[in-house]
PDB file of N, CA and C in Angstrom:
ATOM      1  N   UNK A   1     -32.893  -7.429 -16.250  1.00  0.00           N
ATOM      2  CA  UNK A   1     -32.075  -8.381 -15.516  1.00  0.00           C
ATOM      3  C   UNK A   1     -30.601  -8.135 -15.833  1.00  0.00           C
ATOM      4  N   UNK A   2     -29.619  -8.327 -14.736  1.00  0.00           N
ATOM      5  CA  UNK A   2     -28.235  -7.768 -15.117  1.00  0.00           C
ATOM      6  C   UNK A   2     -27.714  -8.951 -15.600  1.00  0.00           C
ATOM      7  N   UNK A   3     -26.626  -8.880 -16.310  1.00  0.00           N
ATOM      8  CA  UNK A   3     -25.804  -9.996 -17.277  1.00  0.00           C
ATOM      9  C   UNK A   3     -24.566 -10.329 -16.683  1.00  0.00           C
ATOM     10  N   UNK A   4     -24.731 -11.646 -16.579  1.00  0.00           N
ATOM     11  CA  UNK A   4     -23.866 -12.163 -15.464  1.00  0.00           C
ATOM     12  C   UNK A   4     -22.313 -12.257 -16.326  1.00  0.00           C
ATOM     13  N   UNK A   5     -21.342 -11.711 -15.594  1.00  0.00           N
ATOM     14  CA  UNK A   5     -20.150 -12.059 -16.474  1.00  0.00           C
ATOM     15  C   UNK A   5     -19.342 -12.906 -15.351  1.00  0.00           C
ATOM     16  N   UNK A   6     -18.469 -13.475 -15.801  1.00  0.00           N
ATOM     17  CA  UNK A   6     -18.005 -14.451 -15.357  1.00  0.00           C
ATOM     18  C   UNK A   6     -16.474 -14.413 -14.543  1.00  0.00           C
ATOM     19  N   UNK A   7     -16.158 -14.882 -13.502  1.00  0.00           N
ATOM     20  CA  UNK A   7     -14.684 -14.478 -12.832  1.00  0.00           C
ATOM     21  C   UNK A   7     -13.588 -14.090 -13.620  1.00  0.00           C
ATOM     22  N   UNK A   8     -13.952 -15.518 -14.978  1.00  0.00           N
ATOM     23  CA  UNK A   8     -12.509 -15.058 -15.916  1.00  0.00           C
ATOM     24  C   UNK A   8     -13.110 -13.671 -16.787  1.00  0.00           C
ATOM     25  N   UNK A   9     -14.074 -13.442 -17.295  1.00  0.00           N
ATOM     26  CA  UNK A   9     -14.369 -12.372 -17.927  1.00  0.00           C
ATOM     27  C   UNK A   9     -14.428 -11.178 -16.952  1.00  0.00           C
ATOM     28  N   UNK A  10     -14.438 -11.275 -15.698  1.00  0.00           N
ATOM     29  CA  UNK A  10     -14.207  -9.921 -14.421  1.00  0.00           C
ATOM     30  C   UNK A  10     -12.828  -9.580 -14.633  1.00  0.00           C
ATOM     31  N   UNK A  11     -11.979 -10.617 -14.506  1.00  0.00           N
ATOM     32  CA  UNK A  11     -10.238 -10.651 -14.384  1.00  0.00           C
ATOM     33  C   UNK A  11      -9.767  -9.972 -15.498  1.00  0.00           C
ATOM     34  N   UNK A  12     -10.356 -10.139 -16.708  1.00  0.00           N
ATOM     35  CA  UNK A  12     -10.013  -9.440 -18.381  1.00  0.00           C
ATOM     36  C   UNK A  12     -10.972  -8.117 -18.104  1.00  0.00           C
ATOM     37  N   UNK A  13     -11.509  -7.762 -17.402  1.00  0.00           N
ATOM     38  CA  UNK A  13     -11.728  -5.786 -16.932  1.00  0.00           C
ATOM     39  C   UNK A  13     -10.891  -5.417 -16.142  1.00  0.00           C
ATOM     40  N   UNK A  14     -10.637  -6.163 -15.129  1.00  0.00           N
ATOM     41  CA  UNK A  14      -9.563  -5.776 -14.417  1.00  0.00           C
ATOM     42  C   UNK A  14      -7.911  -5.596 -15.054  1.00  0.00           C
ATOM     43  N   UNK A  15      -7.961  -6.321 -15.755  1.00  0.00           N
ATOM     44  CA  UNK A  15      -6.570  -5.680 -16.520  1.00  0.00           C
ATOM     45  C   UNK A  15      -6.757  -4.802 -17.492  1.00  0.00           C
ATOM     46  N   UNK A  16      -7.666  -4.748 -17.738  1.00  0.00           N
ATOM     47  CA  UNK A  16      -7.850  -3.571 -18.659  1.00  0.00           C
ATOM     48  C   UNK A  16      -8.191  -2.274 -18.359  1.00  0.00           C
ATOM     49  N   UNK A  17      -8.971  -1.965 -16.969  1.00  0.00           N
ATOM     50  CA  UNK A  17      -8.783  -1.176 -16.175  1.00  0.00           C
ATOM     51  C   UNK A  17      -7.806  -0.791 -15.695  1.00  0.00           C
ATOM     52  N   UNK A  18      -6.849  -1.391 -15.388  1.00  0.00           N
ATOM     53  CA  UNK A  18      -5.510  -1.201 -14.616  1.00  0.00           C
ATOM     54  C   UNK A  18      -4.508  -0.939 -15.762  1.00  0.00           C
ATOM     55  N   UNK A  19      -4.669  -1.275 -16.470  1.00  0.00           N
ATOM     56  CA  UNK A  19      -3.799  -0.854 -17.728  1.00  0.00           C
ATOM     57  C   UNK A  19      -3.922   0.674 -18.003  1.00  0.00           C
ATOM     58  N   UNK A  20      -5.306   0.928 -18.492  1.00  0.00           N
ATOM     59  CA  UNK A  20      -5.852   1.714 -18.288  1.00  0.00           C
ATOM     60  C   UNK A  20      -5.543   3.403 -17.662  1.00  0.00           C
ATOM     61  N   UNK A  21      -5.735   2.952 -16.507  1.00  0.00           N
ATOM     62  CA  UNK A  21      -5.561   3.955 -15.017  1.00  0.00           C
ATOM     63  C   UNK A  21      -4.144   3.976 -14.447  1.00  0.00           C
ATOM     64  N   UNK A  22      -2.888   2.994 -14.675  1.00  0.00           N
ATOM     65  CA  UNK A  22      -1.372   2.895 -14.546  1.00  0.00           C
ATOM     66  C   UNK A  22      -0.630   2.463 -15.978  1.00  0.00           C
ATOM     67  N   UNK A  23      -0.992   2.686 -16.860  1.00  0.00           N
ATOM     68  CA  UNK A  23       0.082   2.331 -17.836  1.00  0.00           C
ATOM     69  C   UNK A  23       1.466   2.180 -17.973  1.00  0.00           C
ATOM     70  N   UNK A  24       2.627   2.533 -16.693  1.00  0.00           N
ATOM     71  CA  UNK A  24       3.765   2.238 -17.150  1.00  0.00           C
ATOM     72  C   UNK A  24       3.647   0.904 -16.316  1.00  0.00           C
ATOM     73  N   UNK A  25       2.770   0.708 -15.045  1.00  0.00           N
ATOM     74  CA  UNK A  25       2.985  -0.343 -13.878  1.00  0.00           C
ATOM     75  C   UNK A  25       2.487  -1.706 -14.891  1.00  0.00           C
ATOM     76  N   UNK A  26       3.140  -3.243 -14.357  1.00  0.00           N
ATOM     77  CA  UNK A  26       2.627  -4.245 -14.623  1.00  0.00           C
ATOM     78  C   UNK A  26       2.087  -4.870 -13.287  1.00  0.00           C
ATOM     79  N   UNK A  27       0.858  -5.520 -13.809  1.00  0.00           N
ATOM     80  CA  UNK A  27      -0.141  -6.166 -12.440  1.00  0.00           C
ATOM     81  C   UNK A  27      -0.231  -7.791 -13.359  1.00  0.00           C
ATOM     82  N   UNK A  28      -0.306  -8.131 -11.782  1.00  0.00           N
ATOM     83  CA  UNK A  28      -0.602  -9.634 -12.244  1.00  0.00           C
ATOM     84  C   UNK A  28      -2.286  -9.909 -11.491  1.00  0.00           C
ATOM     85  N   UNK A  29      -2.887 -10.127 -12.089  1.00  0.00           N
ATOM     86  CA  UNK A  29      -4.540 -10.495 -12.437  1.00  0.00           C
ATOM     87  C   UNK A  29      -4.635 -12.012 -12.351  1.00  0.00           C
ATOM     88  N   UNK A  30      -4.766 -12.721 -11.158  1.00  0.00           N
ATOM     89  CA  UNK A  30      -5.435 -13.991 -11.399  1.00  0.00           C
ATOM     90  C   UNK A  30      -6.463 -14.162 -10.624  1.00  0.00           C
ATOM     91  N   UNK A  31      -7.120 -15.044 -11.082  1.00  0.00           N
ATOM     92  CA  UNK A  31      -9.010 -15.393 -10.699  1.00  0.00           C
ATOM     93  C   UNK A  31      -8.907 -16.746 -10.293  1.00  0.00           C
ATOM     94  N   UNK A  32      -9.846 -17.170  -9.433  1.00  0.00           N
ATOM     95  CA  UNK A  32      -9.832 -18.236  -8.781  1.00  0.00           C
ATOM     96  C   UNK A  32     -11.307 -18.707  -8.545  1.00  0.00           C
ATOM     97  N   UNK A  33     -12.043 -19.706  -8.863  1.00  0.00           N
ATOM     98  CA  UNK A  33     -13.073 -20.111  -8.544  1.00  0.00           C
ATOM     99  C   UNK A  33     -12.768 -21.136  -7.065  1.00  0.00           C
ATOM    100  N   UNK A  34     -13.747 -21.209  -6.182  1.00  0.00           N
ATOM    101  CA  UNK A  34     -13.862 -22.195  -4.807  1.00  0.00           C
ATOM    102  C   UNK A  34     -15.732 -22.638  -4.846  1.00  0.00           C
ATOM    103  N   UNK A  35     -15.773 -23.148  -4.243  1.00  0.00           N
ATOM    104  CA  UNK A  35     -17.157 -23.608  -3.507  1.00  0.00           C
ATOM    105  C   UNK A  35     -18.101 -22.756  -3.079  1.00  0.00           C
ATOM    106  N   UNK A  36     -17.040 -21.317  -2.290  1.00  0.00           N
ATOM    107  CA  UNK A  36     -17.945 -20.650  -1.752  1.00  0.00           C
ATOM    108  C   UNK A  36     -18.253 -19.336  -2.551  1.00  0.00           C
ATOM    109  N   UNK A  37     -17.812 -19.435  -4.091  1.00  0.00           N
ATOM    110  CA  UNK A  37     -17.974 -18.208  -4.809  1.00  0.00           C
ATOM    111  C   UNK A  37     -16.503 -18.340  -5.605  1.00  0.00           C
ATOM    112  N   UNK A  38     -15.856 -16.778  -5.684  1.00  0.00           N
ATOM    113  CA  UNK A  38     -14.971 -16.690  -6.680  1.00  0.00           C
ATOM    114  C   UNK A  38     -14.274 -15.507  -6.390  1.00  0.00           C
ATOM    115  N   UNK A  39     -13.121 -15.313  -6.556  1.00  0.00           N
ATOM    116  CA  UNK A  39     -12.194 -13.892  -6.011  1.00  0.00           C
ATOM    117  C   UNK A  39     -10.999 -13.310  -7.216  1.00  0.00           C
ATOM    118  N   UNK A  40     -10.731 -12.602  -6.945  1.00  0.00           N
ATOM    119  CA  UNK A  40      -9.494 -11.840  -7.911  1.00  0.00           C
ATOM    120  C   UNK A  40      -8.422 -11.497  -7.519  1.00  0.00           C
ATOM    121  N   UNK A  41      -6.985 -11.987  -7.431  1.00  0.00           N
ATOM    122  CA  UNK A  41      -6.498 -11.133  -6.502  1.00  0.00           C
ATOM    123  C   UNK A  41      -5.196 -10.682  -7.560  1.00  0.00           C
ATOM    124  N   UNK A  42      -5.334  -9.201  -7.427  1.00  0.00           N
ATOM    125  CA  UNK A  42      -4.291  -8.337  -7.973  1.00  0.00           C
ATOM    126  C   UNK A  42      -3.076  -7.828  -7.317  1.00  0.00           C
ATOM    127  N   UNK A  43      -1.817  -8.174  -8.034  1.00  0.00           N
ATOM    128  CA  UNK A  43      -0.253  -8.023  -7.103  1.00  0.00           C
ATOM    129  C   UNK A  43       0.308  -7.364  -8.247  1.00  0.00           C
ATOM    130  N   UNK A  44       1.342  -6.280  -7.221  1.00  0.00           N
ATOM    131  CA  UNK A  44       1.971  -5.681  -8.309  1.00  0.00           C
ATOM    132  C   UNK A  44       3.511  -5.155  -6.952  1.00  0.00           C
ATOM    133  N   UNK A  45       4.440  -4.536  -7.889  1.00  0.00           N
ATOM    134  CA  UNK A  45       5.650  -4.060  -7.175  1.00  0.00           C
ATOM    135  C   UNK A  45       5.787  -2.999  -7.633  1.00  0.00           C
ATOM    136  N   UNK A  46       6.055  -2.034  -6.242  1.00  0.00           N
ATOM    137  CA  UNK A  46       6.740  -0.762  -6.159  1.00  0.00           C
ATOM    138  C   UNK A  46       5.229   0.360  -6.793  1.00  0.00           C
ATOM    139  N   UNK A  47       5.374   1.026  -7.438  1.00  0.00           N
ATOM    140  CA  UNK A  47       4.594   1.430  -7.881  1.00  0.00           C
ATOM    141  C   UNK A  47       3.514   2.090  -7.238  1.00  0.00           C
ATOM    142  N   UNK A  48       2.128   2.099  -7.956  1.00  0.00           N
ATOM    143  CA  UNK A  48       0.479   2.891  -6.725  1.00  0.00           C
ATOM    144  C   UNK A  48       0.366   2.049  -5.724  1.00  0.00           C
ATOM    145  N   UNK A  49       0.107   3.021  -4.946  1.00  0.00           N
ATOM    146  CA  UNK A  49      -0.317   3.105  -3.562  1.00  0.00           C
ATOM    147  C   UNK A  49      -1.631   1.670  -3.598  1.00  0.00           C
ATOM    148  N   UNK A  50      -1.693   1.222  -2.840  1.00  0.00           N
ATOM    149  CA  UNK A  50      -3.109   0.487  -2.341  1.00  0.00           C
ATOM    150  C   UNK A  50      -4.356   0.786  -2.366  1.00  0.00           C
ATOM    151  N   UNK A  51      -4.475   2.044  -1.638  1.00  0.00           N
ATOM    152  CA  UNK A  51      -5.630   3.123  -2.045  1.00  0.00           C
ATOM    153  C   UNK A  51      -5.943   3.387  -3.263  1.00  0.00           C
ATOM    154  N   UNK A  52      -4.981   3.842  -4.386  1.00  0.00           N
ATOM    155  CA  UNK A  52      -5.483   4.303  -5.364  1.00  0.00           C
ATOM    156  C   UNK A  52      -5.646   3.015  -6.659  1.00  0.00           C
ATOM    157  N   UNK A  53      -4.900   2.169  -6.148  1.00  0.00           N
ATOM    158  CA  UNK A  53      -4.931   0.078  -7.434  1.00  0.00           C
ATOM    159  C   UNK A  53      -7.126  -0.201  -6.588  1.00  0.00           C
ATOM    160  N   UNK A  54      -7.283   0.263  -5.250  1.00  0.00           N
ATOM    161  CA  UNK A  54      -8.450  -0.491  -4.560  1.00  0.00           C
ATOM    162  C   UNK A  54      -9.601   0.466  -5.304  1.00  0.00           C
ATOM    163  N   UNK A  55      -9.178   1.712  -5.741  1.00  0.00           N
ATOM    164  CA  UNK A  55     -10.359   3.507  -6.865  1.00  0.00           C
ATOM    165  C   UNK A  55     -10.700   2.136  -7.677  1.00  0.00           C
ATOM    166  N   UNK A  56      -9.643   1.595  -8.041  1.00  0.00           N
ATOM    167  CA  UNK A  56      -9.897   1.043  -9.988  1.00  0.00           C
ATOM    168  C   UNK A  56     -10.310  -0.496  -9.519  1.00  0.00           C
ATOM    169  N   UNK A  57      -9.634  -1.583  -8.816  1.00  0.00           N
ATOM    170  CA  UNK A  57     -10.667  -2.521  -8.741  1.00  0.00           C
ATOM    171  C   UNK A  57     -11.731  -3.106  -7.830  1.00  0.00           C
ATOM    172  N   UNK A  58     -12.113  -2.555  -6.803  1.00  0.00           N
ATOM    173  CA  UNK A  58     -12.861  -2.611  -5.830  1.00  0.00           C
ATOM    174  C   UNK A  58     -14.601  -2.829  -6.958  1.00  0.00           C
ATOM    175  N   UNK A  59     -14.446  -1.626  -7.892  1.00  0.00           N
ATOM    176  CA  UNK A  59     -16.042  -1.592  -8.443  1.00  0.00           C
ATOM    177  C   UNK A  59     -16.199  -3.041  -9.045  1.00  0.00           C
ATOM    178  N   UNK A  60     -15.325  -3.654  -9.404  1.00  0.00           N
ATOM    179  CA  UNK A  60     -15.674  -5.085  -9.883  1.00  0.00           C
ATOM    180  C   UNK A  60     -15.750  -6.226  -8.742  1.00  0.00           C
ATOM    181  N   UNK A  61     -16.068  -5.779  -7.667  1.00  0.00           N
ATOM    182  CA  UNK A  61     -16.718  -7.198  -7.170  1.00  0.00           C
ATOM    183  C   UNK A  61     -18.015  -6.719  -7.264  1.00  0.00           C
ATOM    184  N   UNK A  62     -18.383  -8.388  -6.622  1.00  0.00           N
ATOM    185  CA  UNK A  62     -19.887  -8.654  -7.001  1.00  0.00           C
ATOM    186  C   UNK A  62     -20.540  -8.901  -5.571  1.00  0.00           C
ATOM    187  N   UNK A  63     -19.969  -8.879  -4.579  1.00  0.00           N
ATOM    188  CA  UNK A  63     -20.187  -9.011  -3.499  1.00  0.00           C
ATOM    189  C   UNK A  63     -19.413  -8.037  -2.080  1.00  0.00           C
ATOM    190  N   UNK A  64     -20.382  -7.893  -1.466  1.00  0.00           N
ATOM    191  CA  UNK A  64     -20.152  -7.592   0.283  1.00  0.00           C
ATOM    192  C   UNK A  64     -20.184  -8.429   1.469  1.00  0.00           C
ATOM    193  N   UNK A  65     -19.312  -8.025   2.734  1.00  0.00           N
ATOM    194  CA  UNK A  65     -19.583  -8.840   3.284  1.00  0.00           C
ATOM    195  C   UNK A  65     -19.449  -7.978   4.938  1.00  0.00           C
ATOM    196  N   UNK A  66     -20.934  -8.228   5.681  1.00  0.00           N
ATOM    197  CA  UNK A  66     -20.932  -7.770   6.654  1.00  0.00           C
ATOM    198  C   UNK A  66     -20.696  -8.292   7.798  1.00  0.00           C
ATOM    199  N   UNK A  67     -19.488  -7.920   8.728  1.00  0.00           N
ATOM    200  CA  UNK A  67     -19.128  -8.921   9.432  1.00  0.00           C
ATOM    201  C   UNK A  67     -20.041  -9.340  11.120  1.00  0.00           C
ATOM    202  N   UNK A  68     -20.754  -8.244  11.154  1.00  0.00           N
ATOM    203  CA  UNK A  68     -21.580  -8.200  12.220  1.00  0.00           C
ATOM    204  C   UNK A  68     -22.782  -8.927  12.165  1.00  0.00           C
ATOM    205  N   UNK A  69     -23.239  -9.493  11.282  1.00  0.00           N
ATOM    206  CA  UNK A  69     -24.277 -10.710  11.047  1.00  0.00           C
ATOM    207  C   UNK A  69     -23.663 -11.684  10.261  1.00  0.00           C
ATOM    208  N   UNK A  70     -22.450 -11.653  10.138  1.00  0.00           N
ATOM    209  CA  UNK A  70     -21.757 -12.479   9.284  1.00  0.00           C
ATOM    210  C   UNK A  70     -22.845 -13.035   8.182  1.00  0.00           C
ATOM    211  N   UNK A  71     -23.044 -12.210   7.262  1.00  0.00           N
ATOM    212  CA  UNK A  71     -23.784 -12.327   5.573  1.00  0.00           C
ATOM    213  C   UNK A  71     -22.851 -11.844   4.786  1.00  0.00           C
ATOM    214  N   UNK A  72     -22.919 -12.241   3.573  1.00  0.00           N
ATOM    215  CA  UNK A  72     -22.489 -12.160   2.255  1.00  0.00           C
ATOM    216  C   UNK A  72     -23.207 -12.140   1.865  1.00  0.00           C
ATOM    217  N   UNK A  73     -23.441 -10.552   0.676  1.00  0.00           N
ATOM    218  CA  UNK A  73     -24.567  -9.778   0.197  1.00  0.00           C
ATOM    219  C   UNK A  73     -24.535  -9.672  -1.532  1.00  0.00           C
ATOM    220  N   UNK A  74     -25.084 -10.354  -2.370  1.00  0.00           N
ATOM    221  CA  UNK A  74     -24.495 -10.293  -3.467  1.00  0.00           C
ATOM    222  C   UNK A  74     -25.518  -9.002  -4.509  1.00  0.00           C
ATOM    223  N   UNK A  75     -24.493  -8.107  -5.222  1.00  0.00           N
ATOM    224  CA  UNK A  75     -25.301  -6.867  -5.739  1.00  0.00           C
ATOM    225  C   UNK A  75     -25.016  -6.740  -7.126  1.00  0.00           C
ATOM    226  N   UNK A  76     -25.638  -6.615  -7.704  1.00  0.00           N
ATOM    227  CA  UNK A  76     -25.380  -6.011  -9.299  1.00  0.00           C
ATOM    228  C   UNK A  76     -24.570  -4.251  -9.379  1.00  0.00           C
ATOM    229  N   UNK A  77     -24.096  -4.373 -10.444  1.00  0.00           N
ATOM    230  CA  UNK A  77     -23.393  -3.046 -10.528  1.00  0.00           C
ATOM    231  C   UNK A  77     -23.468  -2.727 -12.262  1.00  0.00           C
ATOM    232  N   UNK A  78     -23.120  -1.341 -12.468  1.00  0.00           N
ATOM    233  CA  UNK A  78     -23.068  -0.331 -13.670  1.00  0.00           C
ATOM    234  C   UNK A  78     -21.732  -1.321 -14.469  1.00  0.00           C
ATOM    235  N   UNK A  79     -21.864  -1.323 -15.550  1.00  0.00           N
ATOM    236  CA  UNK A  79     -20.796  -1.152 -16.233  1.00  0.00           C
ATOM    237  C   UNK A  79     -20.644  -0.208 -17.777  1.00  0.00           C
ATOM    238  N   UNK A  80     -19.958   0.048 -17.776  1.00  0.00           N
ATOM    239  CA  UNK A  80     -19.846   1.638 -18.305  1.00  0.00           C
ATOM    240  C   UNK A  80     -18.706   1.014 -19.374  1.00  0.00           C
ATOM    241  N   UNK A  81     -19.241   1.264 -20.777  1.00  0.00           N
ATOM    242  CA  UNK A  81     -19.021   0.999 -22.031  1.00  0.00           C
ATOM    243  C   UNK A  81     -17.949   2.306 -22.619  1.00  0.00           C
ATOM    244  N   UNK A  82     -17.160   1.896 -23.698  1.00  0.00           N
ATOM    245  CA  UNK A  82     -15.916   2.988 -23.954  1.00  0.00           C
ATOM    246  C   UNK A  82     -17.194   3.412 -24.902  1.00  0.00           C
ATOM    247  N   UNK A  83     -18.407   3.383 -25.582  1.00  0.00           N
ATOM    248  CA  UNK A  83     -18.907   4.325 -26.572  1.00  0.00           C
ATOM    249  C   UNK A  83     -19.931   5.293 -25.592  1.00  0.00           C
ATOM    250  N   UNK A  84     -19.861   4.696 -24.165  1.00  0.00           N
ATOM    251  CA  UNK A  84     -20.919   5.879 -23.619  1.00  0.00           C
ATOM    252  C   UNK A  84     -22.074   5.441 -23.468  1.00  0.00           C
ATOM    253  N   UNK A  85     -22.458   3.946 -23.523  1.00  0.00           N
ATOM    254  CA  UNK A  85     -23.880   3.353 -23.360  1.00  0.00           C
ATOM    255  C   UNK A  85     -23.488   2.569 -21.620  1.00  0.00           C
ATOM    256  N   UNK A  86     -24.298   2.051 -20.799  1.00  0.00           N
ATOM    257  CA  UNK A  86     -23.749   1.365 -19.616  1.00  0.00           C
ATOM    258  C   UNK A  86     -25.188   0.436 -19.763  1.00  0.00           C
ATOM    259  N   UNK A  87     -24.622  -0.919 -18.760  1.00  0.00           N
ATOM    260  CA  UNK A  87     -26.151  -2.030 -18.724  1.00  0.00           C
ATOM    261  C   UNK A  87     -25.626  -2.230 -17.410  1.00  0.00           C
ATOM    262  N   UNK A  88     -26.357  -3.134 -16.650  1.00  0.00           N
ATOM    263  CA  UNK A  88     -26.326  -3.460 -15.516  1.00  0.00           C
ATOM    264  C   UNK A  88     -25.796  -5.132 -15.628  1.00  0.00           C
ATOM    265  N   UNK A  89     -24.472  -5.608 -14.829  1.00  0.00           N
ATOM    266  CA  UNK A  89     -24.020  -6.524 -14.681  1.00  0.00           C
ATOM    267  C   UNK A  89     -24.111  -7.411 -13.122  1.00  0.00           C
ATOM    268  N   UNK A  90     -23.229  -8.630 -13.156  1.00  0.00           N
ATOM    269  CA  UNK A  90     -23.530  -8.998 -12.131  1.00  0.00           C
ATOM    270  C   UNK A  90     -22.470  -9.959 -12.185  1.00  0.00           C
ATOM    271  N   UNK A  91     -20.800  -9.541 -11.257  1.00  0.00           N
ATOM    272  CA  UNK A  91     -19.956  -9.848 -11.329  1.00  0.00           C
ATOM    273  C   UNK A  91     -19.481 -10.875 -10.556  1.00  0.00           C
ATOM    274  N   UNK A  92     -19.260 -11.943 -11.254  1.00  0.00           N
ATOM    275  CA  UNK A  92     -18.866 -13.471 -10.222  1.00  0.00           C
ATOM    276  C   UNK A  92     -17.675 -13.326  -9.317  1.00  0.00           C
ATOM    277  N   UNK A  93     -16.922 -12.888  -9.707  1.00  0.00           N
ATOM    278  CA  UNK A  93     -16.068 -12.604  -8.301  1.00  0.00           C
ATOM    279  C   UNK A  93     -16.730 -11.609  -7.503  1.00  0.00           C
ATOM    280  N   UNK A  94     -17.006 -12.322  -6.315  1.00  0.00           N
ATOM    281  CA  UNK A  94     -17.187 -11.952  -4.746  1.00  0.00           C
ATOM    282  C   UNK A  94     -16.026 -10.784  -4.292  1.00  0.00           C
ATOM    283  N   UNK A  95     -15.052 -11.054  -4.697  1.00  0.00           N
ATOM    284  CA  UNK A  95     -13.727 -10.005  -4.202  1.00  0.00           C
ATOM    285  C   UNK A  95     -12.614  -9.950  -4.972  1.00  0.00           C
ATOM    286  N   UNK A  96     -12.365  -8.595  -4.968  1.00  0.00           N
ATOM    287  CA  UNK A  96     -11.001  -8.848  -5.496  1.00  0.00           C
ATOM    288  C   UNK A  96     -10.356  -7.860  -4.583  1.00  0.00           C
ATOM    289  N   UNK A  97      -8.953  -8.604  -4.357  1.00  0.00           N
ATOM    290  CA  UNK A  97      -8.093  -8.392  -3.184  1.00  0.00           C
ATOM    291  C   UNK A  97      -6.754  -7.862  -3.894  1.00  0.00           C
ATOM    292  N   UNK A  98      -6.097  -6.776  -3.019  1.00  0.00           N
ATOM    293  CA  UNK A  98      -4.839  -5.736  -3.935  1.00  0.00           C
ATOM    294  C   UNK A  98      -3.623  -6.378  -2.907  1.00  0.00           C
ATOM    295  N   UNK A  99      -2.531  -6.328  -3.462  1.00  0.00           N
ATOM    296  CA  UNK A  99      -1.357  -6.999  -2.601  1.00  0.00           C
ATOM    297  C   UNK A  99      -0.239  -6.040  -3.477  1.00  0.00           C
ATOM    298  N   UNK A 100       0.511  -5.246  -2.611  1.00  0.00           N
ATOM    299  CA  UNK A 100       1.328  -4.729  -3.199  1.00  0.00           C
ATOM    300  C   UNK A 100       3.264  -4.946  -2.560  1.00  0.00           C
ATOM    301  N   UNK A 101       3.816  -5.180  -2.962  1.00  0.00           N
ATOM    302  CA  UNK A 101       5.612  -5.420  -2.316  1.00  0.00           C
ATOM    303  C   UNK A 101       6.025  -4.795  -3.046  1.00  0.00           C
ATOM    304  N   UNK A 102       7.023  -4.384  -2.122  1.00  0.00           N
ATOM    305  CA  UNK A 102       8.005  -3.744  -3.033  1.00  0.00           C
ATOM    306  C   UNK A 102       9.836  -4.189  -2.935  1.00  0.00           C
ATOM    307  N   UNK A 103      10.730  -3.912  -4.404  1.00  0.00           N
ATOM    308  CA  UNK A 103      11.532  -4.396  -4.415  1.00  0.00           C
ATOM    309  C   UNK A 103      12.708  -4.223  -3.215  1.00  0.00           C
ATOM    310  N   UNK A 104      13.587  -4.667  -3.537  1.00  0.00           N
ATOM    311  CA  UNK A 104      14.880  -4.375  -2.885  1.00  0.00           C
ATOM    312  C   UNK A 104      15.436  -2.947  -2.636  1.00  0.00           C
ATOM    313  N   UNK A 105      15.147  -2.676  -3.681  1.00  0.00           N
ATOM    314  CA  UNK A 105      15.817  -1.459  -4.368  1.00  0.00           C
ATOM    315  C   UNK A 105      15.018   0.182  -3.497  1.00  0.00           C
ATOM    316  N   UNK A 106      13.725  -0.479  -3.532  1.00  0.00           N
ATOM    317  CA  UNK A 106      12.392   0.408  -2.637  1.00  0.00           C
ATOM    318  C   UNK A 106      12.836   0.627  -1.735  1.00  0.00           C
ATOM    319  N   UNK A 107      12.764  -0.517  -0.666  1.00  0.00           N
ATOM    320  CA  UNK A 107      12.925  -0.957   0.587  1.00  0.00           C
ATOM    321  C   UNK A 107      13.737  -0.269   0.817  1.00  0.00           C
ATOM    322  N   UNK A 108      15.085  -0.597   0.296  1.00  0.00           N
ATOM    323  CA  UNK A 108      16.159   0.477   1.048  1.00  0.00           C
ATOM    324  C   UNK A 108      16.207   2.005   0.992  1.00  0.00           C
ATOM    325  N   UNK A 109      15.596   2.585   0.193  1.00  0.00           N
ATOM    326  CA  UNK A 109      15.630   3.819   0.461  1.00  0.00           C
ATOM    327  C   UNK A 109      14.780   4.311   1.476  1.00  0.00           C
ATOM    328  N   UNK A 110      13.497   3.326   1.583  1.00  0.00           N
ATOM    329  CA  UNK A 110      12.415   3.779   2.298  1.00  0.00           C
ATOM    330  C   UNK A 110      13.109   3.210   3.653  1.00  0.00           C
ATOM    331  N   UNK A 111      14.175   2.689   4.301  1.00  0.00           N
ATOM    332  CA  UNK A 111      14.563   2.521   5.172  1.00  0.00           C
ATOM    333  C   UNK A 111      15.610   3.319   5.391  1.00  0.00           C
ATOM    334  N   UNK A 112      16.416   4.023   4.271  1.00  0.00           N
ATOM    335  CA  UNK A 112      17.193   4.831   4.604  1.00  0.00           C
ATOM    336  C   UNK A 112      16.505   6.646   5.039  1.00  0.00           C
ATOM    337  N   UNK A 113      15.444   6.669   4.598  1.00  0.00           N
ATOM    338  CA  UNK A 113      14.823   7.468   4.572  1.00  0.00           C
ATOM    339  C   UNK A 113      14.677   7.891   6.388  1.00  0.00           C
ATOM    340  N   UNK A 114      14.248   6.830   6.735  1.00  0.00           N
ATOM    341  CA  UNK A 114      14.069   6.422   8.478  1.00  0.00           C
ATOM    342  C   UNK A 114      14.872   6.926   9.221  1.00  0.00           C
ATOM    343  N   UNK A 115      16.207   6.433   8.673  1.00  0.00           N
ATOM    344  CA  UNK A 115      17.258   6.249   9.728  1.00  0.00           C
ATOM    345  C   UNK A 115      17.884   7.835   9.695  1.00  0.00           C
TER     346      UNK A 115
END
């Protein structure tokens, strides 16, 4: 049977993953419980791409959702230990969602870049 860890204990892999996999970037990691489950949502500035912040936390949800029968599919997943042993978990956040902005400072070059 997989071992259920908990939104706030998902949110403390997720920064530690992301620490991890971007070490100079800072992310902000907050977790949220609702009614209909539980989510993660990770924000950060300037910095990785969307694609590559979604490699590192996408594997920690605990859920899918198919929009063509409109279900929400809940699955167990690997988790993979720093000594090299892995068990099977079962992660309370449903989603975790990446939001990335960037500063002032970004913006304008990436607009001067344009012009």
């Amino acid at each position: 049977m997989a071992r259920y860890i908990s939104v706030t204990e998902t949110a403390k892999l997720v920064r530690k993953s992301l620490k991890h996999n971007f070490p100079a970037y800072k992310f902000s990691v907050r977790s949220k419980s609702y009614s209909g489950g539980a989510s993660i949502d990770v924000d950060w500035t300037d910095g990785p791409t969307v694609p590559d912040v979604d490699k590192v936390i996408k594997r920690f949800e605990g859920a899918s959702f198919d929009g063509m029968i409109d279900l929400k599919s809940h699955h167990d997943s690997v988790l993979s230990h720093e000594d090299g042993t892995t068990e099977e978990v079962s992660y309370a956040a449903d989603y975790v969602f990446s939001h990335r902005s960037f500063s002032d400072e970004v913006e304008a070059k990436i607009i001067a870049g344009i012009e």
